[in-house]
Protein backbone atom coordinates (compact mmCIF):
# COMPACT_ATOMS: atom_id res chain seq x y z
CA UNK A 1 197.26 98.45 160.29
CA UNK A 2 198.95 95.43 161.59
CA UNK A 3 201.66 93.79 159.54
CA UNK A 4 201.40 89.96 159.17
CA UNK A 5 203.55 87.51 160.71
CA UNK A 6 205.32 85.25 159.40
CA UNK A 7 204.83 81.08 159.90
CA UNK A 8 208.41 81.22 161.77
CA UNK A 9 207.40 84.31 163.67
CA UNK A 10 204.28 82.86 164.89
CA UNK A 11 205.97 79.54 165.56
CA UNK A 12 208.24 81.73 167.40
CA UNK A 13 205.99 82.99 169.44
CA UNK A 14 204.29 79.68 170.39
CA UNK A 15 207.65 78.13 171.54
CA UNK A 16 207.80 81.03 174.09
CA UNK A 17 204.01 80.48 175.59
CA UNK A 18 204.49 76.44 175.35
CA UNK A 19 207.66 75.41 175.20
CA UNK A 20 209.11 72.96 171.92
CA UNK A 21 208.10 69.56 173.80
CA UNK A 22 204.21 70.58 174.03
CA UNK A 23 204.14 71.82 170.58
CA UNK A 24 205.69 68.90 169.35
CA UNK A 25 203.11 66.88 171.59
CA UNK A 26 200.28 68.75 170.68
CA UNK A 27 201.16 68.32 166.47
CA UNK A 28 202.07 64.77 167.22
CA UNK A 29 205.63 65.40 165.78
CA UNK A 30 209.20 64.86 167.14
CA UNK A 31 211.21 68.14 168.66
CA UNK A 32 213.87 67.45 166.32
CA UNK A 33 211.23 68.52 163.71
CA UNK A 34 209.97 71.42 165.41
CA UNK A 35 213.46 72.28 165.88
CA UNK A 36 214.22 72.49 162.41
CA UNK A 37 211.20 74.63 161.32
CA UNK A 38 212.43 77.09 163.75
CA UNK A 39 215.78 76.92 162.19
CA UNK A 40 214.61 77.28 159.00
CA UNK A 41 215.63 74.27 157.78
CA UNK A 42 212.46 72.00 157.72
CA UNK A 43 209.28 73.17 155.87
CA UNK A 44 205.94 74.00 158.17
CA UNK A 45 203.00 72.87 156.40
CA UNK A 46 199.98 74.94 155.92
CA UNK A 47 198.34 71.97 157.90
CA UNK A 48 200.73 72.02 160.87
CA UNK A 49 199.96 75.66 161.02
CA UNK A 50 196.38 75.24 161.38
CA UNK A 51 196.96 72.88 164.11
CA UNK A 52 199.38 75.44 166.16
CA UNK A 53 197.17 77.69 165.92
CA UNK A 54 194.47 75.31 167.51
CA UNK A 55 196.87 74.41 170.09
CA UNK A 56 197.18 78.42 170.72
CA UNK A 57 193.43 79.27 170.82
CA UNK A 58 193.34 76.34 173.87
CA UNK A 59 196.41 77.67 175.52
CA UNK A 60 194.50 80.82 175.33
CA UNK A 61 191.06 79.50 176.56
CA UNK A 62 192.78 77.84 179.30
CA UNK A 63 194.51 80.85 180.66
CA UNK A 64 192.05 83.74 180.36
């Protein structure tokens, strides 16, 4: 069984495939905000989740 991951984990994981600046781009937010979810000091929304994980299913499309 796979074990779940957690919001920072899979945020984590993102920033390695596309970098803080096109995550920020692609959720229409500032770095300094993506910044501090991976720091654990700002909150990801359930919302802004969703819409990584959007932005991961194209990065995935687009590199099959």
């Amino acid at each position: 069984m796979t074990q779940r991951q957690s919001p920072v984990q899979i945020l984590e994981q993102a920033e390695k495939l596309l970098g803080r600046k096109e995550i920020a781009a692609g959720l229409k937010v500032r770095e300094e905000v993506v910044k501090s979810w991976y720091e654990g000091t700002g909150t990801l929304s359930n919302s802004h989740l969703l819409r990584l994980a959007d932005l991961l299913v194209k990065y995935a499309a687009q590199n099959r």
